[in-house]
PDB file of N, CA and C in Angstrom:
ATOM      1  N   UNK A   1      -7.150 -15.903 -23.175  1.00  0.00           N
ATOM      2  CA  UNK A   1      -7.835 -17.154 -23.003  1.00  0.00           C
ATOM      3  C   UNK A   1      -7.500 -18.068 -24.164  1.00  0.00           C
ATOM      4  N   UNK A   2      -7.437 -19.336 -23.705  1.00  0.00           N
ATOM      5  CA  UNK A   2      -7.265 -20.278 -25.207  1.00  0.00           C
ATOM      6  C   UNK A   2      -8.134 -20.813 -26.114  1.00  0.00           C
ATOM      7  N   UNK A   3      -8.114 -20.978 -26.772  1.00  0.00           N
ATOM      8  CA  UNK A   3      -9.238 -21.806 -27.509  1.00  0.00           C
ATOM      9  C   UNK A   3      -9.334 -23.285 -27.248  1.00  0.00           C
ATOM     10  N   UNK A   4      -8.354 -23.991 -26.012  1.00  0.00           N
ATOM     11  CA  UNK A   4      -8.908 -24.852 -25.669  1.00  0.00           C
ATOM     12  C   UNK A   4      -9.773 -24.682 -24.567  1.00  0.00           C
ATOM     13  N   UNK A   5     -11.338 -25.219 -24.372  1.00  0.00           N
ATOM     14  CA  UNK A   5     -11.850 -25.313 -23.685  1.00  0.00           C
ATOM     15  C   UNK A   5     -11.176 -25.870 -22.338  1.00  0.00           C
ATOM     16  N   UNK A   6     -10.417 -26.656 -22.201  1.00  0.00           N
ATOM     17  CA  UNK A   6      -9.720 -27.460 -21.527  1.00  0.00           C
ATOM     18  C   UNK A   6      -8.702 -26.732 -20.286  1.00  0.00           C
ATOM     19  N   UNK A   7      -8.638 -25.895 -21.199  1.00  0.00           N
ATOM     20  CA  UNK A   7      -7.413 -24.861 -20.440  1.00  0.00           C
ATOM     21  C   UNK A   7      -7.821 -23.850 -20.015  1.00  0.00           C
ATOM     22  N   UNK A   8      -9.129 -23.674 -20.191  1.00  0.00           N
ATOM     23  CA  UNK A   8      -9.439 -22.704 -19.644  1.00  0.00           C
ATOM     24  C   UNK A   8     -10.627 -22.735 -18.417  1.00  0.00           C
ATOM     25  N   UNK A   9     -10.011 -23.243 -17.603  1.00  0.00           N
ATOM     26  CA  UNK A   9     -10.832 -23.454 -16.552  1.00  0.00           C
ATOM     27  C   UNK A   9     -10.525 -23.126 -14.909  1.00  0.00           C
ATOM     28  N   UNK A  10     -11.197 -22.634 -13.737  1.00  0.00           N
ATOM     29  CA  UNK A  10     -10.801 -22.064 -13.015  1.00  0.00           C
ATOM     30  C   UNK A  10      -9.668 -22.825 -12.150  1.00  0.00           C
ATOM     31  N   UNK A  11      -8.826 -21.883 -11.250  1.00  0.00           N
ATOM     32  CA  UNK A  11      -7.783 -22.558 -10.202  1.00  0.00           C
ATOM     33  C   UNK A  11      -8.113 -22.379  -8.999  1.00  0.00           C
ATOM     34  N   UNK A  12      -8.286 -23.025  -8.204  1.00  0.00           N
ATOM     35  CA  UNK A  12      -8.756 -23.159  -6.916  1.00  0.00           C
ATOM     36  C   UNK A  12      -7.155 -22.571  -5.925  1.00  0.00           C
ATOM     37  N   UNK A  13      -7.516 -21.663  -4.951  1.00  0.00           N
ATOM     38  CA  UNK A  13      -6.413 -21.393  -4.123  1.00  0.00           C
ATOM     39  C   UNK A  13      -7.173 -21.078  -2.619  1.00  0.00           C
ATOM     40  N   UNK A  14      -6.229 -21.408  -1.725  1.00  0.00           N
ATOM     41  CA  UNK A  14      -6.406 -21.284   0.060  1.00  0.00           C
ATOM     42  C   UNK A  14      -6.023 -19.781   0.226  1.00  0.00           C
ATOM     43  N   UNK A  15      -6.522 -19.001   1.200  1.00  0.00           N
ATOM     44  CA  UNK A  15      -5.883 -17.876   1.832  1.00  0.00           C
ATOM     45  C   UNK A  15      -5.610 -18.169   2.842  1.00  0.00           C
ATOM     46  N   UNK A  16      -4.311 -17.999   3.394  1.00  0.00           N
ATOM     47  CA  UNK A  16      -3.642 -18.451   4.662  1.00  0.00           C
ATOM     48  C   UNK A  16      -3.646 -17.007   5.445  1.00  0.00           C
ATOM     49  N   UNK A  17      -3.684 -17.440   6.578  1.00  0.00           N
ATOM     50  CA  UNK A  17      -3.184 -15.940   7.873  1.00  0.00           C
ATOM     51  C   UNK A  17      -2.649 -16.396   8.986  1.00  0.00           C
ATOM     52  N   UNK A  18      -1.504 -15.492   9.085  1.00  0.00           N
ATOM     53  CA  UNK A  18      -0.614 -15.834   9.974  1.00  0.00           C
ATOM     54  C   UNK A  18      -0.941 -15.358  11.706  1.00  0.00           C
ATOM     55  N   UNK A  19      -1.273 -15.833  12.548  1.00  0.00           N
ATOM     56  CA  UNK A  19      -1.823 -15.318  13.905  1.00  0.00           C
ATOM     57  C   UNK A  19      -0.995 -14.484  14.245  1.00  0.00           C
ATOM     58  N   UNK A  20      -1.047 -14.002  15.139  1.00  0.00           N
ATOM     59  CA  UNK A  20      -0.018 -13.203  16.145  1.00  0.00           C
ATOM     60  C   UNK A  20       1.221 -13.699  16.955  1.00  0.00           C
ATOM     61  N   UNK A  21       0.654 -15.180  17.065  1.00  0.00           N
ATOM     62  CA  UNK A  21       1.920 -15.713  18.074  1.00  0.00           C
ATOM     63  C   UNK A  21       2.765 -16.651  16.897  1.00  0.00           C
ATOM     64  N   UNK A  22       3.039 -17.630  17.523  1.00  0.00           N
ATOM     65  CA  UNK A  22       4.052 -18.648  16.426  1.00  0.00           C
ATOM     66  C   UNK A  22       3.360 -19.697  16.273  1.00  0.00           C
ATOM     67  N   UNK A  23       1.635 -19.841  15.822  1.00  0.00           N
ATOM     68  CA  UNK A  23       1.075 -20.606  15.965  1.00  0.00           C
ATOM     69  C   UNK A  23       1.172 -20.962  14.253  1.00  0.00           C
ATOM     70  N   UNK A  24       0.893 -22.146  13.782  1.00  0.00           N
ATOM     71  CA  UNK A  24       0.848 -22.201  11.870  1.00  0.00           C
ATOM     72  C   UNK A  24      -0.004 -21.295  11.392  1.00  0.00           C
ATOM     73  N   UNK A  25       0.433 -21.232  10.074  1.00  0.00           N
ATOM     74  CA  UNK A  25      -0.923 -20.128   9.232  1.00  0.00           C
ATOM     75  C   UNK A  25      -2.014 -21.122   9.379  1.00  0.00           C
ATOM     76  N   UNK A  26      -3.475 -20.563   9.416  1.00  0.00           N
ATOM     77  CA  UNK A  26      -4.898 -21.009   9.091  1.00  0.00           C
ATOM     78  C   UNK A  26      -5.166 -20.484   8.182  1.00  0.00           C
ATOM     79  N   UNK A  27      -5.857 -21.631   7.435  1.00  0.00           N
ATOM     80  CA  UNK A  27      -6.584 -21.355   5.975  1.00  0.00           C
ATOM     81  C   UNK A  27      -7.965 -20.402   6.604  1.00  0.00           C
ATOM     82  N   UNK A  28      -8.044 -18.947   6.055  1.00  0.00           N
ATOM     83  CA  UNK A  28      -9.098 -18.645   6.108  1.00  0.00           C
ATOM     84  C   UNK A  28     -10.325 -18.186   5.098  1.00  0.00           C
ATOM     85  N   UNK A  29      -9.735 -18.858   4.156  1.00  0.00           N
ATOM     86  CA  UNK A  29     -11.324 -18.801   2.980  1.00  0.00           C
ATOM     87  C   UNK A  29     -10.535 -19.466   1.913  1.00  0.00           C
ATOM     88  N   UNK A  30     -11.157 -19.574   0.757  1.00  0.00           N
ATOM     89  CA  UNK A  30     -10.852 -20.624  -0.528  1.00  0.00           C
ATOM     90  C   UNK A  30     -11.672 -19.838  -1.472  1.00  0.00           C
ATOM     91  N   UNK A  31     -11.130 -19.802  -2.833  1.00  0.00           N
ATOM     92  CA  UNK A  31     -10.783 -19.035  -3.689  1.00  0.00           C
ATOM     93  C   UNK A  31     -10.530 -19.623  -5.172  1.00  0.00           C
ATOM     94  N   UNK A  32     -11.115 -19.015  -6.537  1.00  0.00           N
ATOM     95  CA  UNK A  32     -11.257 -19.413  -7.509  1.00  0.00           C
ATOM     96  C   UNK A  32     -10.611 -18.343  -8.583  1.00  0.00           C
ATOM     97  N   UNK A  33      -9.491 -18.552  -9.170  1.00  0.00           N
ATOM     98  CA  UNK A  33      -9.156 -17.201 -10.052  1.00  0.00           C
ATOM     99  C   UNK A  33      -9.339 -18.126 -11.669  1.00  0.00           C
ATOM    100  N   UNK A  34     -10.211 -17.246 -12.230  1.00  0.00           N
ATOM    101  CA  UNK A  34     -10.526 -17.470 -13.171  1.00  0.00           C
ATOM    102  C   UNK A  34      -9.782 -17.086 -14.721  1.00  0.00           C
ATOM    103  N   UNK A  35     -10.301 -17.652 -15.461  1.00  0.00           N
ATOM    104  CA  UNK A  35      -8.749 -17.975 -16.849  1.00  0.00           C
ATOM    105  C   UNK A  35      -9.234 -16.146 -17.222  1.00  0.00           C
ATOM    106  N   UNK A  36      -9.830 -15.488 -17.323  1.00  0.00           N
ATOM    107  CA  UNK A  36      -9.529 -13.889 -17.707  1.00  0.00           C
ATOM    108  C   UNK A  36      -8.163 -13.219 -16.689  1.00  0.00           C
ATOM    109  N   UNK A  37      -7.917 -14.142 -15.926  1.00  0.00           N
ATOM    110  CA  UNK A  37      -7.186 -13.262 -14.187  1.00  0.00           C
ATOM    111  C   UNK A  37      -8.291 -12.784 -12.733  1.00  0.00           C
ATOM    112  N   UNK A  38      -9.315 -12.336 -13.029  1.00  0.00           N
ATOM    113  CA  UNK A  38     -10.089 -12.318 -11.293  1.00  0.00           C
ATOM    114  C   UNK A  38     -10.122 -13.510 -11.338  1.00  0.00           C
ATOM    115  N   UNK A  39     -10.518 -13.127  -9.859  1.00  0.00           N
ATOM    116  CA  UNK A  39     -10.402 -13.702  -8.627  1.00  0.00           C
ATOM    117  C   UNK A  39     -11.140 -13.428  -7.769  1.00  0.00           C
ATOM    118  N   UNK A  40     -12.158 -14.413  -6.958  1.00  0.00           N
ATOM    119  CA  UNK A  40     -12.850 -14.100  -5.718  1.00  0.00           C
ATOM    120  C   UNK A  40     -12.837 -15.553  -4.461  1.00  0.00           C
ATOM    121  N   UNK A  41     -13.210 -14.922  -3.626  1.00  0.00           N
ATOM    122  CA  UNK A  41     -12.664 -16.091  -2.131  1.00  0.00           C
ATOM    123  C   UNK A  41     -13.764 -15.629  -1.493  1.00  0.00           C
ATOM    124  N   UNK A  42     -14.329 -16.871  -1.026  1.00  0.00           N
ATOM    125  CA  UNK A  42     -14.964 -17.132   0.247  1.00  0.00           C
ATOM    126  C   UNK A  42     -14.556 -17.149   1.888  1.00  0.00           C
ATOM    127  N   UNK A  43     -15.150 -17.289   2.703  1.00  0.00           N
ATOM    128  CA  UNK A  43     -14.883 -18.098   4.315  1.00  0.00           C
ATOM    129  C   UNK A  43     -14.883 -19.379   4.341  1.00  0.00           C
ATOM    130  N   UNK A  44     -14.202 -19.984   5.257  1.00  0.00           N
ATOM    131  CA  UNK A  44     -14.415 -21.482   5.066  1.00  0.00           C
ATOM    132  C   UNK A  44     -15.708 -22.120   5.238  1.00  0.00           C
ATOM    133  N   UNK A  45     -16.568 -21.464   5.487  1.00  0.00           N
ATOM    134  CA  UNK A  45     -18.130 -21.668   5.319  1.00  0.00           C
ATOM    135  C   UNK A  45     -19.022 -21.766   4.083  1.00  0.00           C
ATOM    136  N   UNK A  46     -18.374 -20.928   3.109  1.00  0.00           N
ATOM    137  CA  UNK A  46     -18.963 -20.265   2.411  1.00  0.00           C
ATOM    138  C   UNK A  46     -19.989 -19.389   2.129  1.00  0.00           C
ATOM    139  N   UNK A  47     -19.684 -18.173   3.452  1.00  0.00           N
ATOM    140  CA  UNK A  47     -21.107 -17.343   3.772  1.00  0.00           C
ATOM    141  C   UNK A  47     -19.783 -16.069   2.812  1.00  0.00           C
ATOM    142  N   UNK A  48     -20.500 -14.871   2.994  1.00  0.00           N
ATOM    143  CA  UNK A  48     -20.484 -13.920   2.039  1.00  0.00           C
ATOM    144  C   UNK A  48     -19.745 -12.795   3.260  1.00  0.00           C
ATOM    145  N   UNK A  49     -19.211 -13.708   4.458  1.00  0.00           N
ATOM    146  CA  UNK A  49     -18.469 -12.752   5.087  1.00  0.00           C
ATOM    147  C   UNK A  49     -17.240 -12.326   4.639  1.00  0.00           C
ATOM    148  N   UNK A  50     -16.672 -13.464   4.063  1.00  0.00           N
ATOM    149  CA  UNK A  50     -15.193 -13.463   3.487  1.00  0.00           C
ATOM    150  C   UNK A  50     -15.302 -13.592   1.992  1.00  0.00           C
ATOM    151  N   UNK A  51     -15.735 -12.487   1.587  1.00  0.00           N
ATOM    152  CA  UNK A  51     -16.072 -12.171   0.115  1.00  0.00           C
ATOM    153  C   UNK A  51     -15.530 -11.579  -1.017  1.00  0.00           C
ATOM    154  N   UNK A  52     -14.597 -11.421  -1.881  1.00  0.00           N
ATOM    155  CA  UNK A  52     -13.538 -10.371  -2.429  1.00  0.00           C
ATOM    156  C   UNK A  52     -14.207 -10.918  -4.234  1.00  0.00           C
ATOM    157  N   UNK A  53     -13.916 -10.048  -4.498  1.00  0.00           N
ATOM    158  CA  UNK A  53     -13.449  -9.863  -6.285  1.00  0.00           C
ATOM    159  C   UNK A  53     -12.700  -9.052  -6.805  1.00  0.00           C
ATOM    160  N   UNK A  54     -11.602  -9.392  -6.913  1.00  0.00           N
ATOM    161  CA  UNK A  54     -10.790  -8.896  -7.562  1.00  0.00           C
ATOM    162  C   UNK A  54     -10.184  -8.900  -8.858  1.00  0.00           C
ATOM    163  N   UNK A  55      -9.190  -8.110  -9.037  1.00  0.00           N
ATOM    164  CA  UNK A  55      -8.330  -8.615 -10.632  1.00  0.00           C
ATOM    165  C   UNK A  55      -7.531  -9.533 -10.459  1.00  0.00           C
ATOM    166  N   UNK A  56      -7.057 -10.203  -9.332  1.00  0.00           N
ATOM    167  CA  UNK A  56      -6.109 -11.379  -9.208  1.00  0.00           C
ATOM    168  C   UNK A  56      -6.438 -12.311  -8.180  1.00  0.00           C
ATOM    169  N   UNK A  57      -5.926 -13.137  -7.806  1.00  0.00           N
ATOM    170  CA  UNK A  57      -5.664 -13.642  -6.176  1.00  0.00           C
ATOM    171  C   UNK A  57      -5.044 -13.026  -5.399  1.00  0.00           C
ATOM    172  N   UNK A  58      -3.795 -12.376  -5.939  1.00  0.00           N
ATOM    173  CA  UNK A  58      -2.778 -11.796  -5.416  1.00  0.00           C
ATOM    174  C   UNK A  58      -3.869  -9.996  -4.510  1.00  0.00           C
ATOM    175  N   UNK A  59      -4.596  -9.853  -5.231  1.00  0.00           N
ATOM    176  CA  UNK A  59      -5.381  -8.605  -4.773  1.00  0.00           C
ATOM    177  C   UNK A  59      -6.750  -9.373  -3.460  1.00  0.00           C
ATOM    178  N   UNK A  60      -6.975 -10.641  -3.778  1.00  0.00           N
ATOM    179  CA  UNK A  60      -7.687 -11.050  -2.793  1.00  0.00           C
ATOM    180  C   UNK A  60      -7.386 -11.014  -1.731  1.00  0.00           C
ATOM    181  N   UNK A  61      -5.713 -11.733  -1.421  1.00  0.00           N
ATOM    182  CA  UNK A  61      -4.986 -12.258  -0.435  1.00  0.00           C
ATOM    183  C   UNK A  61      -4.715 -10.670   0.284  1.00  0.00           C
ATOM    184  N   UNK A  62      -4.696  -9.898  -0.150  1.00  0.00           N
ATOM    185  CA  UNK A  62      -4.543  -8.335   0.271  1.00  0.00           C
ATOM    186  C   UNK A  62      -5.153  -7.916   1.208  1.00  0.00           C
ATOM    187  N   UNK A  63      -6.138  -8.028   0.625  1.00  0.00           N
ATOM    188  CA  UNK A  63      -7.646  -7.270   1.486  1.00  0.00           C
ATOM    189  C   UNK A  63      -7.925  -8.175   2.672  1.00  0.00           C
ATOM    190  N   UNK A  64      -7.465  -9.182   2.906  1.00  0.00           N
ATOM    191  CA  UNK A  64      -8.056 -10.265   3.534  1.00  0.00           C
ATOM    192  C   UNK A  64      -6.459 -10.201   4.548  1.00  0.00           C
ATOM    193  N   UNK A  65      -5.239  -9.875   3.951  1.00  0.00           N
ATOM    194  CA  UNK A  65      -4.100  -9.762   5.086  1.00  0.00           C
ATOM    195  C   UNK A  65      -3.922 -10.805   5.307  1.00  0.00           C
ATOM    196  N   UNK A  66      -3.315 -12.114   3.986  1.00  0.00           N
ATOM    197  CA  UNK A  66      -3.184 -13.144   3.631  1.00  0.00           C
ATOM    198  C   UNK A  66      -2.342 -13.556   2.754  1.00  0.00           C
ATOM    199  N   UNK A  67      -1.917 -14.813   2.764  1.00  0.00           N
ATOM    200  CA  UNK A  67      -1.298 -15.330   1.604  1.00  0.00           C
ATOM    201  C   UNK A  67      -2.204 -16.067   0.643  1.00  0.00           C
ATOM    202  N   UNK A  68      -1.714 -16.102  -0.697  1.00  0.00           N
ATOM    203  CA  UNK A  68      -2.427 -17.465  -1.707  1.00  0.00           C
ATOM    204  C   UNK A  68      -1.312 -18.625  -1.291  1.00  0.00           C
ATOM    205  N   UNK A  69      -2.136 -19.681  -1.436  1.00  0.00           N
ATOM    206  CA  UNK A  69      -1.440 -21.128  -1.582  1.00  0.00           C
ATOM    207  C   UNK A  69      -2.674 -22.147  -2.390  1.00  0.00           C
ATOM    208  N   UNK A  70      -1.744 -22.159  -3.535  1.00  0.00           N
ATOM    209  CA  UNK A  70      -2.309 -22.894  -4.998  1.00  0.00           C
ATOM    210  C   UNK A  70      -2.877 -23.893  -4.552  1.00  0.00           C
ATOM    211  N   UNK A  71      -3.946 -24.856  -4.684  1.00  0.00           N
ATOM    212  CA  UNK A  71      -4.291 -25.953  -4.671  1.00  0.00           C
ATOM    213  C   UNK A  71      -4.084 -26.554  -5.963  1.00  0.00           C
ATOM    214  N   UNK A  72      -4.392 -25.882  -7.292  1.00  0.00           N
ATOM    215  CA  UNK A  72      -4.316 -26.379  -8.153  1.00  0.00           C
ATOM    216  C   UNK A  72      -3.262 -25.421  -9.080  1.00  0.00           C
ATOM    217  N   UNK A  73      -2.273 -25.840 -10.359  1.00  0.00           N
ATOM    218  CA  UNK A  73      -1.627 -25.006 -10.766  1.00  0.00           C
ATOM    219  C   UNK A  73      -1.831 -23.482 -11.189  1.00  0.00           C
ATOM    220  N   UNK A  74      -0.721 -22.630 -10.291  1.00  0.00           N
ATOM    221  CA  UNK A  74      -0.647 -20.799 -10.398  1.00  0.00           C
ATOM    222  C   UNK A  74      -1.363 -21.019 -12.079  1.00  0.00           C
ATOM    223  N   UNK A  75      -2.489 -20.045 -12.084  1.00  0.00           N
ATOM    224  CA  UNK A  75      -3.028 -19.837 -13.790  1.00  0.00           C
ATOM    225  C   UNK A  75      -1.964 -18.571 -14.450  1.00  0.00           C
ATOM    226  N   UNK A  76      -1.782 -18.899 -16.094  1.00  0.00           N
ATOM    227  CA  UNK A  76      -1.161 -17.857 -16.452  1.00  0.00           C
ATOM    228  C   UNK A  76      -1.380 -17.144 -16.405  1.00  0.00           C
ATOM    229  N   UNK A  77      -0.958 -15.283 -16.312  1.00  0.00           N
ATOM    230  CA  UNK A  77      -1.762 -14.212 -16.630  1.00  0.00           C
ATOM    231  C   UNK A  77      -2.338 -14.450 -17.676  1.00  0.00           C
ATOM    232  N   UNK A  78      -3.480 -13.726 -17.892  1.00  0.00           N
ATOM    233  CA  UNK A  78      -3.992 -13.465 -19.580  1.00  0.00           C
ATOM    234  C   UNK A  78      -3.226 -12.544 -19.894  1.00  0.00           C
ATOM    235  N   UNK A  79      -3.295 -12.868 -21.487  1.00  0.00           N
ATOM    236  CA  UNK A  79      -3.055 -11.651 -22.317  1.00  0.00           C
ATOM    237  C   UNK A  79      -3.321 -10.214 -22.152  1.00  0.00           C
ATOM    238  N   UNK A  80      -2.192  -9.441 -22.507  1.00  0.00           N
ATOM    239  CA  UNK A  80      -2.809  -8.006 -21.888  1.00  0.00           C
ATOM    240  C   UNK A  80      -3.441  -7.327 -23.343  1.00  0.00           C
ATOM    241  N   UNK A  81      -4.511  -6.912 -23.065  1.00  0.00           N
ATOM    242  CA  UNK A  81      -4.629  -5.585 -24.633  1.00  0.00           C
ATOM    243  C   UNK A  81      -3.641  -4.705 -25.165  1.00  0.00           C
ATOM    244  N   UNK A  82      -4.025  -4.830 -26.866  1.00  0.00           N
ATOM    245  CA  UNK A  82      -3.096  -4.244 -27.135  1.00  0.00           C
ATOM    246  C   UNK A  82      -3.591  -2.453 -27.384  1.00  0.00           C
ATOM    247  N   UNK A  83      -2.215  -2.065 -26.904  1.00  0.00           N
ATOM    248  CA  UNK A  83      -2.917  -0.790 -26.669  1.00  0.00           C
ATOM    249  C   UNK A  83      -2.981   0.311 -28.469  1.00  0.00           C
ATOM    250  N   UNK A  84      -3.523   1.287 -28.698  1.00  0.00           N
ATOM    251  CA  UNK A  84      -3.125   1.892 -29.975  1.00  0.00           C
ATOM    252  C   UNK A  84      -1.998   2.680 -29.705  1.00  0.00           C
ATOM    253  N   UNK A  85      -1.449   2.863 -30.908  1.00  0.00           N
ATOM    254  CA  UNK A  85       0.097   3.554 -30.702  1.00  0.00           C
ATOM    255  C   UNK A  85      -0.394   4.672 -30.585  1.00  0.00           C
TER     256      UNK A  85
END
């Protein structure tokens, strides 16, 4: 995380799903990954049917059998811990 307040603030992303036929992807929930790396997504309602928390977006879009598509700029990973030798 940075020490700018500024930069550290959440990214909004769509989960897309692709139908069965050759119809376009539909957005099916919207999604906030936060400056640590999780990530959780709603339904386009915002009821608690389409609900995830994860360690990424990339783990949201999973469970849900979806793509991410950024609304706002991909966030960096965070920093990883350092481990002891």
């Amino acid at each position: 995380m940075s020490s700018n307040p500024a930069e550290d603030k959440p990214s909004r992303f769509a989960l897309l799903a692709y139908p069965d036929d050759d119809s376009p992807p539909q957005i099916v929930g919207w999604g906030l990954a936060l400056p640590d790396g999780s990530a959780f997504a709603v339904n386009l309602h915002g009821r608690r049917t389409l609900l995830a928390l994860c360690t990424n977006a990339d783990g949201v879009a999973r469970l849900h059998n979806a793509d991410v598509a950024w609304i706002d700029d991909e966030p960096s990973p965070p920093p990883q811990p350092h481990s002891p030798p």
